[in-house]
Protein backbone atom coordinates (compact mmCIF):
# COMPACT_ATOMS: atom_id res chain seq x y z
CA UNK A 1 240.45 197.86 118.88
CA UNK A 2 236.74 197.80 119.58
CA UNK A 3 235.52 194.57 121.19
CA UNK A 4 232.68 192.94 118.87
CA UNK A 5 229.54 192.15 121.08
CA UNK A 6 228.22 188.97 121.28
CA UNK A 7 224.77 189.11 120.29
CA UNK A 8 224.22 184.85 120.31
CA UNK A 9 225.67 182.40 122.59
CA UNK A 10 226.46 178.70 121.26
CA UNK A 11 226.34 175.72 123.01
CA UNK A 12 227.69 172.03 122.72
CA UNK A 13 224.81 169.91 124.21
CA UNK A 14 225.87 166.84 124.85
CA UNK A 15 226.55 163.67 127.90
CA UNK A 16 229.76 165.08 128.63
CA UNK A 17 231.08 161.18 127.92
CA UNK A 18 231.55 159.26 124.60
CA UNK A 19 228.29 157.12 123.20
CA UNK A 20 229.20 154.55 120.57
CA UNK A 21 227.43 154.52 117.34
CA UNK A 22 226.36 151.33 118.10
CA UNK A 23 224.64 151.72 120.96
CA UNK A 24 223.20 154.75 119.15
CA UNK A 25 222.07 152.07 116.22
CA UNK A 26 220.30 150.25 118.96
CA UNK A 27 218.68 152.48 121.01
CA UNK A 28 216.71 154.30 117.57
CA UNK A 29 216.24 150.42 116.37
CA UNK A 30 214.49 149.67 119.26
CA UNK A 31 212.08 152.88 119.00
CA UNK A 32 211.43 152.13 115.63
CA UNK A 33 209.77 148.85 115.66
CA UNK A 34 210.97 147.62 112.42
CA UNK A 35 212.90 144.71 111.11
CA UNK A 36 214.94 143.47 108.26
CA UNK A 37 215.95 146.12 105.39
CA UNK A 38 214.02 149.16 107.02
CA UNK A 39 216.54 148.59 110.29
CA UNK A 40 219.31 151.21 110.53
CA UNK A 41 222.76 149.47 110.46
CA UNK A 42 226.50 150.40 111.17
CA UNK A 43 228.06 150.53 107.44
CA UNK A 44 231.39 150.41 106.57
CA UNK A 45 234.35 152.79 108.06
CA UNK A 46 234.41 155.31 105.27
CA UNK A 47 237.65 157.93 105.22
CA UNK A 48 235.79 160.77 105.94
CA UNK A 49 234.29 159.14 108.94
CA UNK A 50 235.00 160.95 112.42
CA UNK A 51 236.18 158.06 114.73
CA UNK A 52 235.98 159.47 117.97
CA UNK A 53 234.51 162.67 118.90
CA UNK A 54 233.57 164.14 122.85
CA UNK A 55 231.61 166.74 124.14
CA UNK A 56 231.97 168.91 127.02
CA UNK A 57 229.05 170.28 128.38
CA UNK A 58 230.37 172.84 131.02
CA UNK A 59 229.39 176.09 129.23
CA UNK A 60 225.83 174.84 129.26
CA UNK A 61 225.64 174.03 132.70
CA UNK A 62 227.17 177.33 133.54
CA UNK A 63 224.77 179.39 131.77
CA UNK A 64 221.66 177.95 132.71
CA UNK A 65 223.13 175.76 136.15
CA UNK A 66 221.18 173.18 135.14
CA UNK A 67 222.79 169.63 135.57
CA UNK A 68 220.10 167.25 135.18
CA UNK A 69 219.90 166.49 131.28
CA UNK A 70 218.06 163.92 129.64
CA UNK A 71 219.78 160.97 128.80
CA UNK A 72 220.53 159.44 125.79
CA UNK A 73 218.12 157.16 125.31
CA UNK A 74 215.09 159.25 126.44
CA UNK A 75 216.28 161.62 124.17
CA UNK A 76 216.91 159.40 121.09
CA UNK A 77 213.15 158.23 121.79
CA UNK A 78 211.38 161.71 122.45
CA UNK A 79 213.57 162.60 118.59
CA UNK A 80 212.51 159.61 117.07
CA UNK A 81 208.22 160.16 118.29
CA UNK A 82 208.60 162.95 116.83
CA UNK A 83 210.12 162.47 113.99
CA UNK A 84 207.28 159.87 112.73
CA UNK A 85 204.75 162.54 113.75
CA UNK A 86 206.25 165.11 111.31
CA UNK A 87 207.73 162.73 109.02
CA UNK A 88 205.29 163.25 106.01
CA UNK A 89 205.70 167.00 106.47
CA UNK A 90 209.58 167.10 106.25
CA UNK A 91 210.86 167.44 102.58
CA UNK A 92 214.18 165.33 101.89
C-alpha cells in the first residue's frame, strides 16, 4: 500500500490547560466596554453543550520549538480589537 503524503499539517493551538467559560465571559466583557443587554453572558447548560474540553499543544511546539505563546487574555484582547475594526465588513 502506497503511503498518502501529507501535503498540510494541523495544529491544536491552545494553553495546554483548561480555561473556564467564565473567565472567558470576563476577560472579552472587560475588552468590550459595554454594559447591561449588549454584555455577553453564560446561558443555560444546553445538551449539546461540550462540558469540558483540553488541549495539548505539543505538536505545535515541536514543529516550530516555540514555547512562549500568548496568553489568554492578550489574545482574547488582540481578537476582540480586531474584531471591532472589521466588524462592519464581516457579513453574519
Amino acid at each position: 500500500r502506497k503511503k498518502i503524503k501529507k501535503k498540510h499539517q494541523v495544529f491544536n493551538i491552545c494553553s495546554n490547560k483548561p480555561v473556564k467559560i467564565t473567565s472567558i465571559i470576563s476577560i472579552i466583557n472587560s475588552f468590550i466596554n459595554v454594559t447591561g443587554n449588549s454584555r455577553i453572558i453564560k446561558r443555560k447548560f444546553q445538551s449539546a453543550d461540550i462540558i469540558k474540553t483540553h488541549g495539548d499543544n505539543k505538536m505545535i511546539k515541536k514543529f516550530t520549538g516555540y514555547k512562549n505563546f500568548t496568553d489568554i487574555s492578550t489574545g482574547i484582547k488582540n481578537t476582540v480589537k480586531w474584531f471591532l475594526k472589521y466588524k462592519k465588513k464581516i457579513k453574519f
